[in-house]
Protein backbone atom coordinates (compact mmCIF):
# COMPACT_ATOMS: atom_id res chain seq x y z
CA UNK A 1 20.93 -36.81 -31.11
CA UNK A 2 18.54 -34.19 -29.72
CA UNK A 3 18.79 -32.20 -32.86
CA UNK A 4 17.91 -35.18 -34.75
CA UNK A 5 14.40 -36.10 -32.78
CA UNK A 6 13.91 -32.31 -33.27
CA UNK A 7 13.95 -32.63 -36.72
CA UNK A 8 11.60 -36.11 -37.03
CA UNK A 9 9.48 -34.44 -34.44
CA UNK A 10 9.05 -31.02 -35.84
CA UNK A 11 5.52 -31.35 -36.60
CA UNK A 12 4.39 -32.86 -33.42
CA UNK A 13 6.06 -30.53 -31.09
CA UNK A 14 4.26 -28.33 -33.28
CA UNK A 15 0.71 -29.55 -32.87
CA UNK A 16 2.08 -29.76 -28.77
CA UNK A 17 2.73 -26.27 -28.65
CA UNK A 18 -0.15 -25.16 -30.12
CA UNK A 19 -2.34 -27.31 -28.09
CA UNK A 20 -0.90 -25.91 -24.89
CA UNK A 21 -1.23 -22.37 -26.28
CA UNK A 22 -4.70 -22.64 -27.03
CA UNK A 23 -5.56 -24.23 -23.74
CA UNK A 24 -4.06 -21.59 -22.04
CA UNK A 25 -6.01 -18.95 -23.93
CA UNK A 26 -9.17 -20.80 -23.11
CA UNK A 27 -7.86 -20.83 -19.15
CA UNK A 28 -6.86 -17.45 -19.21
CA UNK A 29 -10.42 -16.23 -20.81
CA UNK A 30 -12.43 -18.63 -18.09
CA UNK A 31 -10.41 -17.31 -14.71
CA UNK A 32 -9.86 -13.65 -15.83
CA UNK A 33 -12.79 -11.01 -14.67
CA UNK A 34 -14.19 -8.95 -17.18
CA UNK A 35 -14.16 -5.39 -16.67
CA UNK A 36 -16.13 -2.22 -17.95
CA UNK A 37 -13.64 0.58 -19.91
CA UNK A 38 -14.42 3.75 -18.56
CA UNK A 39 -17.59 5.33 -20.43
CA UNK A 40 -16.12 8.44 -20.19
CA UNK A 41 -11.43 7.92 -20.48
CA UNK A 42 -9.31 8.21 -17.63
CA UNK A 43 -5.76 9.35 -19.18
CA UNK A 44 -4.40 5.75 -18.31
CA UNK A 45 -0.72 6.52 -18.67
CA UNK A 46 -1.35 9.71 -16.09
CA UNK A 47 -3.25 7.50 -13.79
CA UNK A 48 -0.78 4.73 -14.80
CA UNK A 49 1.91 7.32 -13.26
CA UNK A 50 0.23 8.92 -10.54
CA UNK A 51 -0.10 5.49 -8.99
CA UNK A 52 3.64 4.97 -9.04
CA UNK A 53 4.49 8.16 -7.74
CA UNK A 54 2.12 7.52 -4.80
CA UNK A 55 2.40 3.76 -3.78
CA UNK A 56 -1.03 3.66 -1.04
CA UNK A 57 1.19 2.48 2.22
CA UNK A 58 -1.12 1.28 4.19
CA UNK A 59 1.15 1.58 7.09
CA UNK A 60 1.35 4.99 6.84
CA UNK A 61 -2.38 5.75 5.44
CA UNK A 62 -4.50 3.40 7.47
CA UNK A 63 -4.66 5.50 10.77
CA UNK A 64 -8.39 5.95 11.08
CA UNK A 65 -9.45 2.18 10.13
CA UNK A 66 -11.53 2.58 13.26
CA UNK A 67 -13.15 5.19 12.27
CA UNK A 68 -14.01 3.37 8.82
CA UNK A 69 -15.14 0.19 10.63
CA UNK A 70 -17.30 1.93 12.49
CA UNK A 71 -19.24 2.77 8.98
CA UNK A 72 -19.16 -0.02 7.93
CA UNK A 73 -21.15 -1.43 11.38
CA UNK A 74 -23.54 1.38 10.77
CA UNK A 75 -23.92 -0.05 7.55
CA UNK A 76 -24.93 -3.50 7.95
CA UNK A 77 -27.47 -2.46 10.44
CA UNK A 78 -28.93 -0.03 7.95
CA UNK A 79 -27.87 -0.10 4.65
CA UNK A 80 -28.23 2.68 2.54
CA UNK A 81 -29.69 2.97 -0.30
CA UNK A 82 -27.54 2.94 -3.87
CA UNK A 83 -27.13 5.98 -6.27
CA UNK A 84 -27.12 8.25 -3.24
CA UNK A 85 -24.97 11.66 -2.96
CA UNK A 86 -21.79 10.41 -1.29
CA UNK A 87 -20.10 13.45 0.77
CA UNK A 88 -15.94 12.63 1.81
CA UNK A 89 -13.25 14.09 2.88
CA UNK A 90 -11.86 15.36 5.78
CA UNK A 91 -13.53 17.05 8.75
CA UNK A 92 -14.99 19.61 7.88
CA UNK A 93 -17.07 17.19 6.19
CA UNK A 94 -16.93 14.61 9.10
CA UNK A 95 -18.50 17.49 11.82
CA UNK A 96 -21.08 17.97 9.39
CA UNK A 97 -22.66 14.73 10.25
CA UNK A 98 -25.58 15.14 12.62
CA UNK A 99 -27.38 17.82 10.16
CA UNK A 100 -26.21 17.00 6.89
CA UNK A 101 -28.88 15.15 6.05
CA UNK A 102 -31.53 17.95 6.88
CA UNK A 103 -29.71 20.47 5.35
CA UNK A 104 -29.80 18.69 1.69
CA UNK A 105 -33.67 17.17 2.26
CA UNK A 106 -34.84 16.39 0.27
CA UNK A 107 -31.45 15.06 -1.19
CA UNK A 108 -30.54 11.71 -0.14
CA UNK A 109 -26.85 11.87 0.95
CA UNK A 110 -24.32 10.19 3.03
CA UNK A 111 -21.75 11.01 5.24
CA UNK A 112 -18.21 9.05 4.93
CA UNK A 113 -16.14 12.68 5.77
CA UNK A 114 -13.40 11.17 8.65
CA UNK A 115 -11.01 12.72 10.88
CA UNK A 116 -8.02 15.21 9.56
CA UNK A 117 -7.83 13.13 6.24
CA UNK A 118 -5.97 14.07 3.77
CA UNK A 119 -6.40 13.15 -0.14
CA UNK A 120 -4.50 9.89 -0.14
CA UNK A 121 -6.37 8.38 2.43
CA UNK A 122 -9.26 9.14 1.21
CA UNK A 123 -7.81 7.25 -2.30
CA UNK A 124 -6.50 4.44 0.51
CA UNK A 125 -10.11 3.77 1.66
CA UNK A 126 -11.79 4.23 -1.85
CA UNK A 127 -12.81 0.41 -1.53
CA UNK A 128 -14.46 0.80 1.90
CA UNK A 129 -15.93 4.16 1.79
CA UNK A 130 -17.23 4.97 -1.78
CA UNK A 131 -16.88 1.69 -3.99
CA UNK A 132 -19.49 -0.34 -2.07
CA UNK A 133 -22.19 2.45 -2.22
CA UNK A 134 -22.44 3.20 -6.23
CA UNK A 135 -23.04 6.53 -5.68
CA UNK A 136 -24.54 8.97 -8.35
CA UNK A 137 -22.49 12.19 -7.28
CA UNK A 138 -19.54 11.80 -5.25
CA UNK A 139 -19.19 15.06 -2.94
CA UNK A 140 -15.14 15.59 -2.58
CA UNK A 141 -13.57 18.06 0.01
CA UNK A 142 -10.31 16.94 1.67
CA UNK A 143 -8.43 20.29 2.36
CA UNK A 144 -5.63 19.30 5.09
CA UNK A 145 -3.08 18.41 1.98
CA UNK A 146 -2.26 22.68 2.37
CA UNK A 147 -0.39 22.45 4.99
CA UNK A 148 1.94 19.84 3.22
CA UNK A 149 1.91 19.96 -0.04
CA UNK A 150 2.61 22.62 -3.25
CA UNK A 151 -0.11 23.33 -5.31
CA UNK A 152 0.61 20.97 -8.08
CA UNK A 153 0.84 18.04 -5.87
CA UNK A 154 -2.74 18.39 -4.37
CA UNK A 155 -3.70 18.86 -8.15
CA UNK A 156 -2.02 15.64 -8.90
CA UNK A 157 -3.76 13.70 -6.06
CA UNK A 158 -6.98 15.21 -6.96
CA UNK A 159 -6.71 13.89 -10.14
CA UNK A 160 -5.62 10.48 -8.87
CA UNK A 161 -8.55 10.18 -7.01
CA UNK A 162 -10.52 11.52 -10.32
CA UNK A 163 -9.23 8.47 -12.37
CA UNK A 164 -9.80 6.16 -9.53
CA UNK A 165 -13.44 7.10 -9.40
CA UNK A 166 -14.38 7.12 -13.25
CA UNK A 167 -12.63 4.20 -14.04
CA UNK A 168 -14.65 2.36 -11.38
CA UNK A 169 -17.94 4.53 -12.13
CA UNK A 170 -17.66 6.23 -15.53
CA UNK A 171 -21.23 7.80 -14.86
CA UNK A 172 -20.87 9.23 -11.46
CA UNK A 173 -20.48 12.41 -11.03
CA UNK A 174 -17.96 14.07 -8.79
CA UNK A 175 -18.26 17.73 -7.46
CA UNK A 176 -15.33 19.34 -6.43
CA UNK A 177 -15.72 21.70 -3.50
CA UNK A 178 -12.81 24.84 -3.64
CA UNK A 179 -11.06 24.63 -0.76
CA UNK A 180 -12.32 27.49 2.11
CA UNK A 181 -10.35 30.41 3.45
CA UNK A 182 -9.33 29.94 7.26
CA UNK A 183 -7.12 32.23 9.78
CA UNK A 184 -5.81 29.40 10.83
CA UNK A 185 -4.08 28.88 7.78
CA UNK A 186 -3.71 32.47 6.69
CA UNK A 187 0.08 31.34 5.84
CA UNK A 188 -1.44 29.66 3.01
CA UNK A 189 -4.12 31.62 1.37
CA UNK A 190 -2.07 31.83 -1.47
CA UNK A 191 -1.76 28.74 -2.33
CA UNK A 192 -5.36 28.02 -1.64
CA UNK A 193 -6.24 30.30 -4.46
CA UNK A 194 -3.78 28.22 -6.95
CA UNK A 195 -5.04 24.88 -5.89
CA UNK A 196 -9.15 26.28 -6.44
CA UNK A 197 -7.43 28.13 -9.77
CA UNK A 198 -6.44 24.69 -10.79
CA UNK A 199 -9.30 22.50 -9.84
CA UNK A 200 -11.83 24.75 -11.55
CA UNK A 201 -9.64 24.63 -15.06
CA UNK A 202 -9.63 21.12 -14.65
CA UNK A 203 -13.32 20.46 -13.74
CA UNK A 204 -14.02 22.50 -16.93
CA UNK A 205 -12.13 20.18 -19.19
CA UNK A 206 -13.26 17.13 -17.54
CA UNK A 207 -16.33 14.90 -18.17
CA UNK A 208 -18.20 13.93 -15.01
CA UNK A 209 -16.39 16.54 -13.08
CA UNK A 210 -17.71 19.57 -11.66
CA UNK A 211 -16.83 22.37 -9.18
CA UNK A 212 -18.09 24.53 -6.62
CA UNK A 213 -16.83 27.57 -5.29
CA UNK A 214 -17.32 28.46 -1.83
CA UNK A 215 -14.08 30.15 -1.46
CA UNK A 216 -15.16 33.88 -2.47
CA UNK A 217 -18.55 33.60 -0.40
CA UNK A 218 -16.14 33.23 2.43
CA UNK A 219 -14.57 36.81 2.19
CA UNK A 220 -16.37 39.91 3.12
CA UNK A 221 -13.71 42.76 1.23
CA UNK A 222 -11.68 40.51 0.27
CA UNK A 223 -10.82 39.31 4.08
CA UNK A 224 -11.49 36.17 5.94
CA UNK A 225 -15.14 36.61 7.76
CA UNK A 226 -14.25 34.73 10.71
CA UNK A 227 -18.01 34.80 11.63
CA UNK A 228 -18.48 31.57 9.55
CA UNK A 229 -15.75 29.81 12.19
CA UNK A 230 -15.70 28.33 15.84
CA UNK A 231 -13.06 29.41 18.30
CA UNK A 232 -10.42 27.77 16.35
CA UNK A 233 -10.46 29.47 13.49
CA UNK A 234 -10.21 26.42 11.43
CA UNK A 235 -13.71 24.77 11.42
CA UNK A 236 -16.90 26.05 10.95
CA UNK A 237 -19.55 27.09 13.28
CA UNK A 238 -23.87 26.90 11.84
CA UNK A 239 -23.54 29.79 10.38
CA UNK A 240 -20.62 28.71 8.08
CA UNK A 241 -22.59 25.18 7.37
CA UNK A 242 -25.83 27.67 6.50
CA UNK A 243 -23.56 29.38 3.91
CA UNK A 244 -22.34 26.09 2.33
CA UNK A 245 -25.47 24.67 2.06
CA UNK A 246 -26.82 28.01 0.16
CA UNK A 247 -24.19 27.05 -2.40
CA UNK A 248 -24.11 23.04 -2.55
CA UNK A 249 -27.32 22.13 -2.40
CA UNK A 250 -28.63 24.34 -5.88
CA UNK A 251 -25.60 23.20 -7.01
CA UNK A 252 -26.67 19.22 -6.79
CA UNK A 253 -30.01 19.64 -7.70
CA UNK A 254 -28.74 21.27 -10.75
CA UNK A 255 -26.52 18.60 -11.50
CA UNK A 256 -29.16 16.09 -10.55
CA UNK A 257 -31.31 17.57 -12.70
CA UNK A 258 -29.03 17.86 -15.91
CA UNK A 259 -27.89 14.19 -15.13
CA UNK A 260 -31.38 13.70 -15.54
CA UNK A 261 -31.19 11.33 -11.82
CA UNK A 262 -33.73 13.32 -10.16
CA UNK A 263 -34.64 11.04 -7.43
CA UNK A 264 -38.27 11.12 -7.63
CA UNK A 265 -38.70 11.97 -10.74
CA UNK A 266 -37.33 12.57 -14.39
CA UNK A 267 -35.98 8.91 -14.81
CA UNK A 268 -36.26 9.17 -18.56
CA UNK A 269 -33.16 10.41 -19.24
CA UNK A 270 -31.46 8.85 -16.20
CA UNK A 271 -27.64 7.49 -17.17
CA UNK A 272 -27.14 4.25 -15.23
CA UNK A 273 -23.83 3.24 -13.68
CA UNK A 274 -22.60 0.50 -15.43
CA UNK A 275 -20.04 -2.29 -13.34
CA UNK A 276 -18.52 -5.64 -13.28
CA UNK A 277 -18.06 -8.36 -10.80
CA UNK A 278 -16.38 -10.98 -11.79
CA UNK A 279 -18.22 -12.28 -14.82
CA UNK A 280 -21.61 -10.58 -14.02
CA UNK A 281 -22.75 -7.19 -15.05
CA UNK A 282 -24.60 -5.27 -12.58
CA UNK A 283 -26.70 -1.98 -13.62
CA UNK A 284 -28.50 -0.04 -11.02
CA UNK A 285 -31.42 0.60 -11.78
CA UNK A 286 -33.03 3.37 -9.37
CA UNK A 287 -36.42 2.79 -9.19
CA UNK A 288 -38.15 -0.62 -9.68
CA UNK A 289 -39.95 0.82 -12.40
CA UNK A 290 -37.09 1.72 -14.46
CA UNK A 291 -37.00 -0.35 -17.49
CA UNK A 292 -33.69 -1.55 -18.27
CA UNK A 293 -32.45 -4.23 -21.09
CA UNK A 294 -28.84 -5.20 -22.15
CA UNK A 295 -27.71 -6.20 -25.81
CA UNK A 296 -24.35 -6.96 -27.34
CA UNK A 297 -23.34 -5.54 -30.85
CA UNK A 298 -25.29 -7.99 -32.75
CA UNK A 299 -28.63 -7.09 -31.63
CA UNK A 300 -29.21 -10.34 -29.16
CA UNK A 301 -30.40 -9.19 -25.79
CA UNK A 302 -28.48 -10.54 -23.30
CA UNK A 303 -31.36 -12.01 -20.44
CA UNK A 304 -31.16 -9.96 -17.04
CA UNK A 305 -32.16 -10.55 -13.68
CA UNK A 306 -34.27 -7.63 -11.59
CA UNK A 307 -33.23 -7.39 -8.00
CA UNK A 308 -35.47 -4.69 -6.49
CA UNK A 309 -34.62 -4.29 -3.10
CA UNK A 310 -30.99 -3.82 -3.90
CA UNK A 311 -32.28 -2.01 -7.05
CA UNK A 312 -30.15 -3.48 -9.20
CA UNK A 313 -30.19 -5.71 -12.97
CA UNK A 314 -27.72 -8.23 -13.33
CA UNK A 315 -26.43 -10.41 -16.06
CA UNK A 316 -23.80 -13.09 -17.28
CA UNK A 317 -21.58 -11.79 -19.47
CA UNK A 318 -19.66 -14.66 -21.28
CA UNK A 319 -16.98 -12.80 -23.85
CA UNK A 320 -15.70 -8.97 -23.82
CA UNK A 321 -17.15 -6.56 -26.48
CA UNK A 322 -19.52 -4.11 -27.35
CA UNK A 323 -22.90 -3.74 -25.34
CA UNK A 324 -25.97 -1.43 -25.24
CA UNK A 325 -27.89 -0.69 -21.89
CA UNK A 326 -30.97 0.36 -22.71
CA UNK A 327 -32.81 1.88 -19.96
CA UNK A 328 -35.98 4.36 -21.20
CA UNK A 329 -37.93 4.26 -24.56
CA UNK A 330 -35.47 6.19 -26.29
CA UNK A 331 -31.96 6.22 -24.00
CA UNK A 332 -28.80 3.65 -24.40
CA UNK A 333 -25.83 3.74 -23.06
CA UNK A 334 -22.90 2.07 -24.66
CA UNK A 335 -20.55 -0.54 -22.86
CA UNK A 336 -17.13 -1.71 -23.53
CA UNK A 337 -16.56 -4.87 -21.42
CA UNK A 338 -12.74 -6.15 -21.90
């Protein structure tokens, strides 16, 4: 019997199924959120990997959430400003707060460094501490992973939090700092020197990714100068924050200045960061003067609205594709929205 309305019926449980197929494509494309393919590749399947080897507990990794509510206060009384040079980690970073800023004038930075992080809670947070601020350069230095881990696992979770950053900002930058010599940890000087080995090869090979080495300007004859340190041999003193900045701070106008983000001048070859929310593209756009225009593979220009005070263009983007920023006379930047 059934096999027999089956067979009358073919055609119109034909035309049924199809009906329902094509109305769920047409769902499926009007709820899903577009997203922007990394400008610059992540290695998915590594990424796709590292994230299964280290599931973000956030029992275990969400010890300082006072620490990063406190931030975000600070922020909603004074926000700052987008495209900014974002310094994390742990704290060494975090006790560099109260002259940070002076030390990389006339640099616009901030300061997310908290507690004794380590790299996976830094990657835990990524939503709360880096994502909302679009930064330009991302300033990584998280070095309490030596006391745990082998070499190749902090180069693993550096790299994690590598793909994590470029495949939500494919044009920010992100400058490695070598991890620093301490007496503290003198048992593990060794491995210091094959984690900074590794970083560096990898900063090399990687677009967007840069390093700085502050390790060697640390040693006076090859030994420790524990001149640069406060009593516990760990963290540094002014004199070891004078030293850093020395090194960092050429080293970010440099990049600043290659990028071509120089942040009062040189915005014709500035690279904008490109991002999606929900349906709407969002380009920063740096200065109010910037001129900035969107089109999609065919040539149309796709209209865009100017928000200055959050210096930012924004769009609706209605199907996935091909896209062009174009943001100086000559510049473009190409978009893959899927």
């Amino acid at each position: 019997m059934y096999l027999n309305f089956i067979s009358h019926n073919r055609s119109g449980l034909i035309t049924i199924f199809l009906l329902f197929f094509l109305s769920y494509q047409v769902i499926s494309q009007s709820t899903n959120s577009f997203i922007v393919d990394s400008i610059h590749p992540v290695d998915i399947e590594d990424y796709n990997n590292l994230k299964k080897k280290y599931v973000l507990d956030s029992l275990k990794l969400s010890r300082y959430n006072k620490d990063i509510d406190e931030f975000e206060k600070k922020d909603k009384s004074n926000p700052p400003k987008r495209n900014s040079i974002l310094f994390i980690g742990s704290s060494t970073i975090a006790l560099w707060q109260t002259r940070l800023a002076s030390d990389m004038a006339p640099l616009y930075v901030v300061n997310r460094g908290f507690g004794g992080s380590v790299l996976l809670e830094n990657i835990y947070y990524f939503p709360r501490i880096i994502k909302p601020y679009i930064p330009k350069i991302v300033v990584l230095y998280c070095e309490n992973d030596i006391t745990s881990d082998n070499a190749n696992i902090i180069f693993e979770k550096v790299r994690y939090f590598e793909y994590l950053l470029h495949s939500e900002f494919p044009n920010t930058i992100l400058l490695i700092v070598s991890y620093k010599p301490s007496t503290s940890r003198i048992a593990h000087f060794d491995k210091t020197i094959q984690v900074n080995s590794l970083l560096k090869l990898y900063a090399e090979k990687r677009p967007m990714t840069e390093f700085v080495d502050i390790f060697n300007a640390m040693l006076i004859d090859g030994k420790i100068d524990d001149s640069l340190f406060i009593h516990d041999k760990l963290h540094m003193n002014n004199k070891g924050y004078d030293l850093w900045t020395k090194i960092i701070k050429p080293k970010l106008f440099r990049l600043i200045k290659g990028q071509g983000h120089n942040q009062q001048q040189d915005l014709e070859s500035y690279s904008p960061n490109v991002y999606m929310i929900g349906k709407s593209i969002n380009i920063d756009c740096v200065s109010s003067n910037t001129p900035i225009k969107l089109f999609d593979i065919k040539g149309f220009e796709i209209p865009l609205v100017k928000n200055i005070e959050k210096e930012l263009y924004s769009g609706k983007i209605s199907k996935s594709g091909i896209y062009f920023v174009n943001y100086s006379k000559s510049k473009s930047t190409k978009v893959i929205v899927r």
